[in-house]
C-alpha atoms as a PDB file:
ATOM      1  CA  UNK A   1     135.401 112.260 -43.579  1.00  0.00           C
ATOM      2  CA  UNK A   2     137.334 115.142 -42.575  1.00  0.00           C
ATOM      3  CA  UNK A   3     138.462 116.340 -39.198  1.00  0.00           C
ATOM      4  CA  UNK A   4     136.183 119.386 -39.336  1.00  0.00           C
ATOM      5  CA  UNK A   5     132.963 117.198 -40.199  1.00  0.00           C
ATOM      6  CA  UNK A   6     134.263 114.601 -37.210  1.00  0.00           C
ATOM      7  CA  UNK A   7     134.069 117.582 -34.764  1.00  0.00           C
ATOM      8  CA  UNK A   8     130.763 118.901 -36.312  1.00  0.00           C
ATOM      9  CA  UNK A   9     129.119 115.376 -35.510  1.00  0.00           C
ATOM     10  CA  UNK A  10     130.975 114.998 -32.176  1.00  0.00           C
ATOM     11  CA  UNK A  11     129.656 118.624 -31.382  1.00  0.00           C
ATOM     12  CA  UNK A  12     125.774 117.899 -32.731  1.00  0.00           C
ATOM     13  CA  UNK A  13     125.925 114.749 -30.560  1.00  0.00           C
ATOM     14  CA  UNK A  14     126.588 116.668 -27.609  1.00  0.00           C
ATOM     15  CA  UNK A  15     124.209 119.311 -27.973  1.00  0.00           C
ATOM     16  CA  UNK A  16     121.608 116.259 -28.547  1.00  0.00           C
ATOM     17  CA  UNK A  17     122.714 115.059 -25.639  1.00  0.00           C
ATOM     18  CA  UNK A  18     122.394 117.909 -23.948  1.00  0.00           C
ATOM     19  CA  UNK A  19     118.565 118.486 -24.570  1.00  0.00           C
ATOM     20  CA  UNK A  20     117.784 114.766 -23.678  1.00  0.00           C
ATOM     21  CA  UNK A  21     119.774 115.819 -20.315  1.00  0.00           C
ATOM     22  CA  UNK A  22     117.298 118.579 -19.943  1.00  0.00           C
ATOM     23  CA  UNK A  23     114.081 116.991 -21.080  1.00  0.00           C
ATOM     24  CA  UNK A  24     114.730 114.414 -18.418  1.00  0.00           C
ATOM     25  CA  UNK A  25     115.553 117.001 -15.714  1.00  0.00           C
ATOM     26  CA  UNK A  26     111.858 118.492 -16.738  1.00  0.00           C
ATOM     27  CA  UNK A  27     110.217 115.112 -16.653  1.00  0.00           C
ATOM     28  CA  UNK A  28     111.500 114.465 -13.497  1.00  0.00           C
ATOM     29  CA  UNK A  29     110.921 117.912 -12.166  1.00  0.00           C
ATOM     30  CA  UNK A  30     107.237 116.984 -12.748  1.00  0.00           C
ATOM     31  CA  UNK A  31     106.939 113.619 -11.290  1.00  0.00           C
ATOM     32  CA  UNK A  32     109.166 114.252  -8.258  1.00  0.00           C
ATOM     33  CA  UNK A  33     107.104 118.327  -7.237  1.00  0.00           C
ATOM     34  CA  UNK A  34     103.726 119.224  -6.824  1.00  0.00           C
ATOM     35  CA  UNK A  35     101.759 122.651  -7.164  1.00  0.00           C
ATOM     36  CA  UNK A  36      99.432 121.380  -4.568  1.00  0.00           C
ATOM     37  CA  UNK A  37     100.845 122.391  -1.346  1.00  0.00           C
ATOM     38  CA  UNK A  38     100.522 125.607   1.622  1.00  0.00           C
ATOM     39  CA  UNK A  39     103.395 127.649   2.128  1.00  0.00           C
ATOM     40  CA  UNK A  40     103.410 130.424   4.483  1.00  0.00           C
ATOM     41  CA  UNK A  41     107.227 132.057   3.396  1.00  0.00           C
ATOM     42  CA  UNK A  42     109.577 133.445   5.392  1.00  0.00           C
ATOM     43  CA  UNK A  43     112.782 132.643   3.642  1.00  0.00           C
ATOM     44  CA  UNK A  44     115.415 134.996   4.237  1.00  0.00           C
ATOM     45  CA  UNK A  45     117.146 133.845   1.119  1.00  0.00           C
ATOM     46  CA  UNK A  46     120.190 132.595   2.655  1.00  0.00           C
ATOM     47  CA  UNK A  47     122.557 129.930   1.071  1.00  0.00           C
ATOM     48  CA  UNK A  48     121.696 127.576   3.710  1.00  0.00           C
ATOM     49  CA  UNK A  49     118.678 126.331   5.045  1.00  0.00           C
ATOM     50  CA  UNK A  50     117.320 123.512   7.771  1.00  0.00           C
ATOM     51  CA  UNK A  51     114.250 121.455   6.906  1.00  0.00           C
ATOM     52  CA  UNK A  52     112.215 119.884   9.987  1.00  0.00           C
ATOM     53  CA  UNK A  53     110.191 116.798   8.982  1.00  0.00           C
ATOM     54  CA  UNK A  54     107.319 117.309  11.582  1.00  0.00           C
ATOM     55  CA  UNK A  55     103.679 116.769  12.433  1.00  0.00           C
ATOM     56  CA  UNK A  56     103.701 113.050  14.129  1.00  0.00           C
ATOM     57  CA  UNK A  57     105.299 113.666  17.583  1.00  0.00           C
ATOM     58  CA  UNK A  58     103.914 117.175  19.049  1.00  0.00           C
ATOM     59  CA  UNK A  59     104.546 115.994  22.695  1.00  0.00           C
ATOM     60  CA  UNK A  60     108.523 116.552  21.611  1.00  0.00           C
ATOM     61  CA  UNK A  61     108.036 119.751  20.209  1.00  0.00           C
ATOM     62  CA  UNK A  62     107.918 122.196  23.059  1.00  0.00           C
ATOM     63  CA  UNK A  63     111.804 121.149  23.770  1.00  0.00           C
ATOM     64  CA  UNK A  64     113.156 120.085  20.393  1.00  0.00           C
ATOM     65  CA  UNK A  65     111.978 123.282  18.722  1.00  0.00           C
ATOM     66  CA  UNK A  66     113.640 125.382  21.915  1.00  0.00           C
ATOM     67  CA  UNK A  67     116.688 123.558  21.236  1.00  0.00           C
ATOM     68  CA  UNK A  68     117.081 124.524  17.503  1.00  0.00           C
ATOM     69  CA  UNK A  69     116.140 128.260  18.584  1.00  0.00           C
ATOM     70  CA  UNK A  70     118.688 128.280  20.830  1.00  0.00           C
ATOM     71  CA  UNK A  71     120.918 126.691  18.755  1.00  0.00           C
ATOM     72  CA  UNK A  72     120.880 127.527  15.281  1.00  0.00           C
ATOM     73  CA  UNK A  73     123.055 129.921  13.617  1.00  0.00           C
ATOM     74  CA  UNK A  74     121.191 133.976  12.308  1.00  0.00           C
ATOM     75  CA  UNK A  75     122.284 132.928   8.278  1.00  0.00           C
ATOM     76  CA  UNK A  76     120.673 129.520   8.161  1.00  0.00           C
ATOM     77  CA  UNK A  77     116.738 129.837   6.834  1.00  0.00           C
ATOM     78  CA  UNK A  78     114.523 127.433   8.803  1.00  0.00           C
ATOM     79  CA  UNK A  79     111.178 125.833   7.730  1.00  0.00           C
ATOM     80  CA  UNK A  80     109.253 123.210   9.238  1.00  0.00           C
ATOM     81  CA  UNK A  81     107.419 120.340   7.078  1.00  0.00           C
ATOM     82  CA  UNK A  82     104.440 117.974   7.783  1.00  0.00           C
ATOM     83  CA  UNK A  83     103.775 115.748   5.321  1.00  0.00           C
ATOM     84  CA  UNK A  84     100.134 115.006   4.862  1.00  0.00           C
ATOM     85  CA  UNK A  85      98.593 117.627   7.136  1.00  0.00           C
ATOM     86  CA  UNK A  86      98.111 121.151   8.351  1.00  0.00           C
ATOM     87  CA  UNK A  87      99.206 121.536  11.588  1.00  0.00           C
ATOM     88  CA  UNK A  88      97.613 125.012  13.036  1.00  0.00           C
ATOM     89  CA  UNK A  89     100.397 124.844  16.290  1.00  0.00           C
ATOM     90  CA  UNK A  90     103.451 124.331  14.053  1.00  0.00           C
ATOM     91  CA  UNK A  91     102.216 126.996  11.917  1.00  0.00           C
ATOM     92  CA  UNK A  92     102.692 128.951  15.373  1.00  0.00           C
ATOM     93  CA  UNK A  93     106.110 127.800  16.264  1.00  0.00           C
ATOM     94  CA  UNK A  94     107.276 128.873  12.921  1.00  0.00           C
ATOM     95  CA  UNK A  95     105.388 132.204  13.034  1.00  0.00           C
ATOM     96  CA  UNK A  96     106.781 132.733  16.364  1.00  0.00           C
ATOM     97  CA  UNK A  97     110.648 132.226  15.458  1.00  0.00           C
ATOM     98  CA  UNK A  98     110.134 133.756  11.932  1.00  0.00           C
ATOM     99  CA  UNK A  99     110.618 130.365   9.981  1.00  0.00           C
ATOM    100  CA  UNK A 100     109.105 129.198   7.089  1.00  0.00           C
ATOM    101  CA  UNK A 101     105.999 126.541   7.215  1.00  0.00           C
ATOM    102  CA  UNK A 102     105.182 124.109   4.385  1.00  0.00           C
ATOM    103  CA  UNK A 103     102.502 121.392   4.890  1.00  0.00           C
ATOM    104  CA  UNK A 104     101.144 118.983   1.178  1.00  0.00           C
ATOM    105  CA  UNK A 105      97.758 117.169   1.893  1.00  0.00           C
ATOM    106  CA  UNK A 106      99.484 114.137   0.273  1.00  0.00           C
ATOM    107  CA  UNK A 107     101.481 111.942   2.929  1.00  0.00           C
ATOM    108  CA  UNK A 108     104.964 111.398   1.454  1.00  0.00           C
ATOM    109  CA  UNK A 109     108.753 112.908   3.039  1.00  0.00           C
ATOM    110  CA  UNK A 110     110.485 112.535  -0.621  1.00  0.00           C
ATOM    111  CA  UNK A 111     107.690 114.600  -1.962  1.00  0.00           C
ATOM    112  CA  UNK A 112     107.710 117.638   0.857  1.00  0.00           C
ATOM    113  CA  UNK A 113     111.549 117.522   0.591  1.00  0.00           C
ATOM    114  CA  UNK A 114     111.867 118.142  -2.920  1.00  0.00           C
ATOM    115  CA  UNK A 115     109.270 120.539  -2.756  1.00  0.00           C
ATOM    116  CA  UNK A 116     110.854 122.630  -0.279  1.00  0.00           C
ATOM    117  CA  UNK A 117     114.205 122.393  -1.317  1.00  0.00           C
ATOM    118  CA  UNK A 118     113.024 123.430  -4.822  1.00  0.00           C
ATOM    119  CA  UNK A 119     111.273 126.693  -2.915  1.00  0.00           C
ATOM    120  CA  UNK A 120     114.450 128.094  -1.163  1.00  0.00           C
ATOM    121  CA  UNK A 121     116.438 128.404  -4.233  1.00  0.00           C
ATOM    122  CA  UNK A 122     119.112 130.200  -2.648  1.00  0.00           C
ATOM    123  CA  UNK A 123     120.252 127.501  -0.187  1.00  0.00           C
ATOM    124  CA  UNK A 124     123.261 125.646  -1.417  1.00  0.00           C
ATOM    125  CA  UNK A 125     123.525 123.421   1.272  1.00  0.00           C
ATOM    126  CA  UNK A 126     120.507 121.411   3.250  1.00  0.00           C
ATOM    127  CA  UNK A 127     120.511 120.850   6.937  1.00  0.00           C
ATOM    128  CA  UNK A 128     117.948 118.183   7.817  1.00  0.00           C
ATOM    129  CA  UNK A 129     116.317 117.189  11.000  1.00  0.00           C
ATOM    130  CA  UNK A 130     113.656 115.042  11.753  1.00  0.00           C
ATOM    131  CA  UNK A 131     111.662 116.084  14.957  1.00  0.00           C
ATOM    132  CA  UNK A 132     112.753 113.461  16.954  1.00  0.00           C
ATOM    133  CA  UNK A 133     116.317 114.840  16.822  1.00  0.00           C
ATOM    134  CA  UNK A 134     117.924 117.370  19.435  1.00  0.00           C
ATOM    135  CA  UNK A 135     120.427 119.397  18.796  1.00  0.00           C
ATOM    136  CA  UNK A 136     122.837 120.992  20.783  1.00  0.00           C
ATOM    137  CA  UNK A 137     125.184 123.220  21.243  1.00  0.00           C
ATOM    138  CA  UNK A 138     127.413 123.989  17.863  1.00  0.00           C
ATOM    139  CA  UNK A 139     125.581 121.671  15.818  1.00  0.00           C
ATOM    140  CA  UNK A 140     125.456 123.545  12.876  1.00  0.00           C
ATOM    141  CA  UNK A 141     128.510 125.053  12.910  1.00  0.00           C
ATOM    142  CA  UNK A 142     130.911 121.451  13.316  1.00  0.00           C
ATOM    143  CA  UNK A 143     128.746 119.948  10.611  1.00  0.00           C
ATOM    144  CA  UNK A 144     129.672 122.816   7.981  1.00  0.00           C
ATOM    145  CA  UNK A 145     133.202 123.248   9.507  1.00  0.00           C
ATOM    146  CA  UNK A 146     133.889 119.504   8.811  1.00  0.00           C
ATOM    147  CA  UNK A 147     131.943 119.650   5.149  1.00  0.00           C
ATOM    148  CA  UNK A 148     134.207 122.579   4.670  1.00  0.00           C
ATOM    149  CA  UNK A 149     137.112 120.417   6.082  1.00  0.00           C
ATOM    150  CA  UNK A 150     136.978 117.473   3.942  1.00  0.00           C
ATOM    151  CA  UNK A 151     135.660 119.387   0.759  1.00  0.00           C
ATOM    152  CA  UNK A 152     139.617 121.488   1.171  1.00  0.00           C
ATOM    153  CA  UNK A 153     141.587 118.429   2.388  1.00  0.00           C
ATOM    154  CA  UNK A 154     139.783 114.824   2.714  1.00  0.00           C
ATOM    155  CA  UNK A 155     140.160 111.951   0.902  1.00  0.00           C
ATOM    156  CA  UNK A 156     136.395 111.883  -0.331  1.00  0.00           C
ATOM    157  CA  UNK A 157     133.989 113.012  -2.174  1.00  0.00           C
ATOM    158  CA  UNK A 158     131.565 114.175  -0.128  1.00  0.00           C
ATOM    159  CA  UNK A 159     127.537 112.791   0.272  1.00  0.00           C
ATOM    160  CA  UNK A 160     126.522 114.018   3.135  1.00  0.00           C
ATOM    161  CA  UNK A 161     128.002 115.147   6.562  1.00  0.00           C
ATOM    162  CA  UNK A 162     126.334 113.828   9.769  1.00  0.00           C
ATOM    163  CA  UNK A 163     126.979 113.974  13.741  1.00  0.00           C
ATOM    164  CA  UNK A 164     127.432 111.498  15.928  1.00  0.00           C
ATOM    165  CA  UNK A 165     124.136 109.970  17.225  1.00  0.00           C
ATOM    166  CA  UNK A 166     123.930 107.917  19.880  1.00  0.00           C
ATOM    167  CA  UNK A 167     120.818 106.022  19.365  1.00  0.00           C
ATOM    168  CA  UNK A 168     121.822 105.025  15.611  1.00  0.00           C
ATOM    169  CA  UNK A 169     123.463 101.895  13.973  1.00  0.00           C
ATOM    170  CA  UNK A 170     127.138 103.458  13.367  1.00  0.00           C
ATOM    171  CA  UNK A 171     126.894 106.040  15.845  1.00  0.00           C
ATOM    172  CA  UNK A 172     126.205 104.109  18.975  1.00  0.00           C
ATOM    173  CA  UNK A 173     129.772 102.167  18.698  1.00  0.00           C
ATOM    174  CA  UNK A 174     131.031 105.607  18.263  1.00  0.00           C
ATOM    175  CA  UNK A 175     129.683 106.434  21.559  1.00  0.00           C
ATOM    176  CA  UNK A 176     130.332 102.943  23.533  1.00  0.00           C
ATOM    177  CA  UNK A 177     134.023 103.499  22.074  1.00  0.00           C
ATOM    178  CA  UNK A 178     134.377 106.992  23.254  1.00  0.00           C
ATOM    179  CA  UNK A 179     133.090 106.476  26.959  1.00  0.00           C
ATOM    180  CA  UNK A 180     134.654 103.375  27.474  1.00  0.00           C
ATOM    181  CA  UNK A 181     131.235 101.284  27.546  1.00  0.00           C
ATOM    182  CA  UNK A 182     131.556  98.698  25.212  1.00  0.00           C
ATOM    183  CA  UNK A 183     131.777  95.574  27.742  1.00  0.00           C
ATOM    184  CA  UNK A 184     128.799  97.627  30.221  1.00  0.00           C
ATOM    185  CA  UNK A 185     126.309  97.623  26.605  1.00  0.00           C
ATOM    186  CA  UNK A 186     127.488  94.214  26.065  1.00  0.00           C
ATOM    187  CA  UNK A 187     127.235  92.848  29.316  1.00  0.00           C
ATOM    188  CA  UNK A 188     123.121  94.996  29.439  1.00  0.00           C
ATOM    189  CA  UNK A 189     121.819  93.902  25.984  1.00  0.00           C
ATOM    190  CA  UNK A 190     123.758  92.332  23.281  1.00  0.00           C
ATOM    191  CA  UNK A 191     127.435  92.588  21.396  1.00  0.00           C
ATOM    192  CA  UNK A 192     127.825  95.900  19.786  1.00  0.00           C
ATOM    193  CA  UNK A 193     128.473  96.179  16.112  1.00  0.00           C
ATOM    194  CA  UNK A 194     128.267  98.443  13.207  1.00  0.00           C
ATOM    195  CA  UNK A 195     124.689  97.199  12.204  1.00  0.00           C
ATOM    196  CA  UNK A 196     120.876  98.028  12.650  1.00  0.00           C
ATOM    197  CA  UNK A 197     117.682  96.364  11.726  1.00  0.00           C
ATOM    198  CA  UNK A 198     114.924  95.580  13.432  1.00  0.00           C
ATOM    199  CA  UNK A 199     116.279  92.292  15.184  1.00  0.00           C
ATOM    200  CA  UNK A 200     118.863  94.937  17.305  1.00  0.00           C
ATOM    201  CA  UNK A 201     118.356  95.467  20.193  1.00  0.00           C
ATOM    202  CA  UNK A 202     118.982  99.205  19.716  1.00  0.00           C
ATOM    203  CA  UNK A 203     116.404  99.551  17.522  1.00  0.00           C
ATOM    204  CA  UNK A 204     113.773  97.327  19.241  1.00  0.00           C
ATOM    205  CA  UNK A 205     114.621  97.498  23.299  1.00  0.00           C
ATOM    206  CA  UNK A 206     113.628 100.664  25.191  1.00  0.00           C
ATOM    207  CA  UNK A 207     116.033  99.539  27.980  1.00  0.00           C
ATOM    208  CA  UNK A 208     118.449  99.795  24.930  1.00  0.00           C
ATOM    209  CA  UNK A 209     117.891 103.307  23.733  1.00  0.00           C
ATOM    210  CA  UNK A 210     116.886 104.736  27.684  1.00  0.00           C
ATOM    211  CA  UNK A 211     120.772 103.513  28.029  1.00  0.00           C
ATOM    212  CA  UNK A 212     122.637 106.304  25.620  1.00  0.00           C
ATOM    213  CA  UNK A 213     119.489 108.944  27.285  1.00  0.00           C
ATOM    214  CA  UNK A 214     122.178 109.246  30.137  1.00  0.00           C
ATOM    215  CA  UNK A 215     119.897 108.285  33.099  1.00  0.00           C
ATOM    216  CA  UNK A 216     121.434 105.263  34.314  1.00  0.00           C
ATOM    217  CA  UNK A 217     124.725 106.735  35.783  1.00  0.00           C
ATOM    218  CA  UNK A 218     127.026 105.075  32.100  1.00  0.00           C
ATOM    219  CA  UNK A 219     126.597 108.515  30.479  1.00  0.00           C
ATOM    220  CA  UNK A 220     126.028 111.941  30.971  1.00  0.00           C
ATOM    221  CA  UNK A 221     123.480 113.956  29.304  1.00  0.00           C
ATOM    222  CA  UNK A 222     123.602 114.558  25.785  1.00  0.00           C
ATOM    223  CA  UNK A 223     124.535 118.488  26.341  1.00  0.00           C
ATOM    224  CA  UNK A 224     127.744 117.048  28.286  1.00  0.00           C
ATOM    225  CA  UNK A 225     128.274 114.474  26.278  1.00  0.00           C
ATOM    226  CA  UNK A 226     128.521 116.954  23.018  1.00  0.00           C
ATOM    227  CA  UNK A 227     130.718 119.430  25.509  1.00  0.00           C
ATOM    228  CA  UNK A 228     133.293 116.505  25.773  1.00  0.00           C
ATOM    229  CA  UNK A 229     133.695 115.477  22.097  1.00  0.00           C
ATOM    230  CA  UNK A 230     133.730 119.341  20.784  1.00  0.00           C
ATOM    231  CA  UNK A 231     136.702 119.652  22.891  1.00  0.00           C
ATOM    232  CA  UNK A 232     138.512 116.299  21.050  1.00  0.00           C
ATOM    233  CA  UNK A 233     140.557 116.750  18.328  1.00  0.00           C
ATOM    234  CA  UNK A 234     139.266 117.392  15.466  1.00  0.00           C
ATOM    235  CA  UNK A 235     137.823 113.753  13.510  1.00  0.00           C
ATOM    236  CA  UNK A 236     135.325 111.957  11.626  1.00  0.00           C
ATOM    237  CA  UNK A 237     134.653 108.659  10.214  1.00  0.00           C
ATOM    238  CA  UNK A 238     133.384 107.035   6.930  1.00  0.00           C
ATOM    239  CA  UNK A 239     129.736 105.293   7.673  1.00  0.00           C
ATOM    240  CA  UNK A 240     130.118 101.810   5.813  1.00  0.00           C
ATOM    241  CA  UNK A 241     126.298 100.703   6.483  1.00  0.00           C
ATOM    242  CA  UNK A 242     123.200 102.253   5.926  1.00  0.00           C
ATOM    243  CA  UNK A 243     122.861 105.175   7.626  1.00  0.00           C
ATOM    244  CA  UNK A 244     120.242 106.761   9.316  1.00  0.00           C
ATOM    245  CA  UNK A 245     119.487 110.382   7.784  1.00  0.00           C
ATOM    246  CA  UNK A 246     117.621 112.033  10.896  1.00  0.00           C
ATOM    247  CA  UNK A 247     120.142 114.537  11.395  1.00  0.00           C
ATOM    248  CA  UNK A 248     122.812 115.168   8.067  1.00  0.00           C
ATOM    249  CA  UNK A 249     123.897 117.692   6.057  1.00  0.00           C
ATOM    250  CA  UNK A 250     123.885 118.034   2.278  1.00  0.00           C
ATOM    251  CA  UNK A 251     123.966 120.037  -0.687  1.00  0.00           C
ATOM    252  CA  UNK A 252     121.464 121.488  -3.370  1.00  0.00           C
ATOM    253  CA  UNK A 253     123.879 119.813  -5.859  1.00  0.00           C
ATOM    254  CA  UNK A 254     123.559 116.590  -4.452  1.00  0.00           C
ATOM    255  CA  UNK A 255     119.869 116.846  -4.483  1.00  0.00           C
ATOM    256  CA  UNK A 256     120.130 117.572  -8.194  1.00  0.00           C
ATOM    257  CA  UNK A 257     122.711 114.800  -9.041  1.00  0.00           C
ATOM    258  CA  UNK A 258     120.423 112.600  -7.575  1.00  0.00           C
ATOM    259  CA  UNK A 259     117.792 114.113 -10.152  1.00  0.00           C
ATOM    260  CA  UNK A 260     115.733 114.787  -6.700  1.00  0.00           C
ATOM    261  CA  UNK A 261     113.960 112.017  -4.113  1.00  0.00           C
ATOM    262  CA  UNK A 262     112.319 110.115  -6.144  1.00  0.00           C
ATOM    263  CA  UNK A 263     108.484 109.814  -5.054  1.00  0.00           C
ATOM    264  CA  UNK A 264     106.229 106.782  -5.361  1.00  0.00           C
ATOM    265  CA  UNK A 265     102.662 106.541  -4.638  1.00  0.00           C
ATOM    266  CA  UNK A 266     102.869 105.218  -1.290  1.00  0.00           C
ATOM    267  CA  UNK A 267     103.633 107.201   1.902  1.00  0.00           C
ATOM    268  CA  UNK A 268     107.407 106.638   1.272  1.00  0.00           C
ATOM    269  CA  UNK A 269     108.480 106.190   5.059  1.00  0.00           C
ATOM    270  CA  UNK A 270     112.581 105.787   4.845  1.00  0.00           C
ATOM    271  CA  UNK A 271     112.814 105.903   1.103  1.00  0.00           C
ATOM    272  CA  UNK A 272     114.193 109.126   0.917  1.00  0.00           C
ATOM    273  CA  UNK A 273     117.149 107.413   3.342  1.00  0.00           C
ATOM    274  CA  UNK A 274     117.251 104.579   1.295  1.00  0.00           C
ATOM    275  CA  UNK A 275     117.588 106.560  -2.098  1.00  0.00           C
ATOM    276  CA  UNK A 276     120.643 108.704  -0.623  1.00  0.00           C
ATOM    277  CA  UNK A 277     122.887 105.756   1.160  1.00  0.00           C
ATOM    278  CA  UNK A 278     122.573 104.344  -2.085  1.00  0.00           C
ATOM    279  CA  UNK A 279     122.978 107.073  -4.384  1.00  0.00           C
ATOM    280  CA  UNK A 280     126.293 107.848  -1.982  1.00  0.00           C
ATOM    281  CA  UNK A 281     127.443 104.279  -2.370  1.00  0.00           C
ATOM    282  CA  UNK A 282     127.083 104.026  -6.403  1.00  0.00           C
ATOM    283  CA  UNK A 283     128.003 107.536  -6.962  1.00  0.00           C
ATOM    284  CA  UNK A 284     131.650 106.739  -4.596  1.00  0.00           C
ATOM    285  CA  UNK A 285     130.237 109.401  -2.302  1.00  0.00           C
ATOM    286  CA  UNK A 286     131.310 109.025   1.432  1.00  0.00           C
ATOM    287  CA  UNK A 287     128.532 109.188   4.549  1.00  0.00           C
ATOM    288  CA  UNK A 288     130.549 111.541   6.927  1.00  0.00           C
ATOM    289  CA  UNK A 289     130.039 111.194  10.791  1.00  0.00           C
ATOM    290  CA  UNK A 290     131.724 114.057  12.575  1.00  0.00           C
ATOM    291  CA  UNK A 291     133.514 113.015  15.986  1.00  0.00           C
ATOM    292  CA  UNK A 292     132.953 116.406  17.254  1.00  0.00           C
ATOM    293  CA  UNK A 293     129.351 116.529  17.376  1.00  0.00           C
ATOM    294  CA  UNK A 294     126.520 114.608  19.108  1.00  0.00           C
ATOM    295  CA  UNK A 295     122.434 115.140  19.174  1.00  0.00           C
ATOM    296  CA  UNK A 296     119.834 113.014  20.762  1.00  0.00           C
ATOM    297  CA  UNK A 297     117.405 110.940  18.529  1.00  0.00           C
ATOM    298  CA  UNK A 298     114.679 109.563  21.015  1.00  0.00           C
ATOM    299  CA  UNK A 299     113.983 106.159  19.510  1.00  0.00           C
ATOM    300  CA  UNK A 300     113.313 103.801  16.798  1.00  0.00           C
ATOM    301  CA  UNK A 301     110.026 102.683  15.594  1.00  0.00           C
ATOM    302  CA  UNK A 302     109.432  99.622  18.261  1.00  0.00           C
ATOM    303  CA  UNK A 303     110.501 101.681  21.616  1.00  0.00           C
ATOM    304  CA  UNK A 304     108.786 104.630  20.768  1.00  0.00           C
ATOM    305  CA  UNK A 305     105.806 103.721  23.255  1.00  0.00           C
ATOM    306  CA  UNK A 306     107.725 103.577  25.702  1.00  0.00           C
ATOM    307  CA  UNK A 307     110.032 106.135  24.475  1.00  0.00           C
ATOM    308  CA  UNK A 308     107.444 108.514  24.728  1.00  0.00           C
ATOM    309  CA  UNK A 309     106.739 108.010  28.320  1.00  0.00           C
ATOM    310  CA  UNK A 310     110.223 107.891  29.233  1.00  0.00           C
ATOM    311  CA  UNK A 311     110.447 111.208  27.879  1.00  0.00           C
ATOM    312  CA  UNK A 312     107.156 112.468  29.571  1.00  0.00           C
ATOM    313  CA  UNK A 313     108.454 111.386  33.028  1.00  0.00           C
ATOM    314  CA  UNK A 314     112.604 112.265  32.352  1.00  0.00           C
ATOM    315  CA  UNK A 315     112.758 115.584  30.999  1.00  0.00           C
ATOM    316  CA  UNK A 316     115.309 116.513  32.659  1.00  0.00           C
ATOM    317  CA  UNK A 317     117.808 114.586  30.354  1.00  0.00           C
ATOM    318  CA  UNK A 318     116.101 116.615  27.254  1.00  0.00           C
ATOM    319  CA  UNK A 319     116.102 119.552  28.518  1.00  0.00           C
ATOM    320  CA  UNK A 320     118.667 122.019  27.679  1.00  0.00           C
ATOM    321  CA  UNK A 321     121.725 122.032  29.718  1.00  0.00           C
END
């Protein structure tokens, strides 16, 4: 066989390749999207947009959305999601604040995700909150700044970019480090490490979460606390664990890479989290924590009982500062 007829083959290969690329993009456009869903559109068509997971925790909203108002930078689109309902007073909020609103009668985050991420075609890269999350003061702007940062001159290959988050498994050592705490959270509740599951008492202890709320004279309020570390040099660190996507930033390509979340019939509760740490790990894509931001996440699962009356009766250390 000749050279020429070597390339031919070579060259029919690839373009066979090619369509079995696309006819599994298609397929999994299908499985992973859904025609059955309300949208009430007020995209903007920017290259950046913020998705809000919503709908379970409306005594939070009043302040959380107030915060991202306040917050949030004039060229980044904003919708708000609730996955398996309609929610009449988020379809306010986003009225109010000209955002976007997308609710799916079926319960499941991968699902809603993809779905909106597939409607603002425009955005290239994804903030996303859940709305237990507040943000403060620059959020937005130190998450792309370090994305840009490490994209020009890190070490990495990027997954995702996230802040600093006090009530999280890597980001509360962060924290203890930073403020000098370490023996004081030891000493309260149990030997910090890099680590969380549901045996932590970080993840299961109110006491332990009310602790890095700044009401017990350790820490200041989150709004200070951010005011401090945007002021440090700039930094981040590589997340080695599983990491906890309430507040990160990623983009559309990403998302495609990762041939979308992949949705399964049940509610899918923290598979979209699971899918990304490991499509990050397998794929040799790093889980970036900016130093130089911080944002409040009220509590895991187990304290959020008592979470929720500890907000009720301590607003004053969520309310913008």
């Amino acid at each position: 066989m000749n050279l020429k007829n070597i390339i031919r083959r070579i060259l029919e290969k690839l373009d066979m390749l090619d369509k079995v690329k696309e006819m599994r993009t298609n397929f999994n456009k299908k499985r992973n999207l859904t025609k059955k869903y309300k949208f009430e559109n007020r995209m903007k068509k920017n290259n950046k947009v913020c998705i809000i997971l919503a709908g379970y925790k409306e005594f939070l909203w009043d302040i959380v959305f107030l915060r991202i108002k306040k917050f949030i930078p004039n060229d980044i689109d904003v919708c708000i999601l609730s996955s398996g309902k309609y929610s009449e007073k988020l379809s306010k909020i986003a009225k109010q604040n000209n955002w976007s609103y997308l609710s799916t009668k079926r319960n499941n985050v991968s699902l809603i995700q993809n779905i909106a991420i597939n409607l603002f075609k425009s955005a290239e890269f994804i903030y996303k909150l859940d709305e237990d999350i507040f943000v403060t003061d620059g959020y937005f702007e130190t998450l792309m700044k370090t994305y840009e940062k490490c994209r020009e001159n890190g070490e990495y290959r990027i997954g995702f970019i996230a802040p600093t988050i006090p009530i999280n498994g890597f980001g509360h050592m962060n924290i203890l480090k930073r403020f000098g705490l370490l023996d004081i959270y030891e000493k309260n509740f149990e030997k910090p490490i890099y680590a969380l599951d549901d045996t932590r008492m970080l993840e299961k202890e109110p006491k332990a979460a009310q602790f890095f709320w700044g009401g017990n004279g350790y820490l200041p309020n989150i709004d200070e606390m951010n005011k401090i570390v945007k002021k440090d040099k700039f930094g981040y660190q590589i997340c080695p664990i599983r990491f906890s996507i309430g507040a990160i930033l990623f983009t559309r390509e990403i998302w495609e890479n990762m041939e979308f979340f992949k949705v399964t019939k049940k509610t899918d509760m923290g598979n979209d989290e699971k899918q990304l740490c490991e499509y990050c790990l397998f794929k040799s894509r790093a889980m970036i924590v900016s130093n130089n931001a911080i944002v409040g996440h009220l509590a895991f699962r187990q304290q959020n009982t008592a979470m929720k009356e500890y907000f009720i009766n301590n607003k004053e250390l969520f309310n913008i500062h």
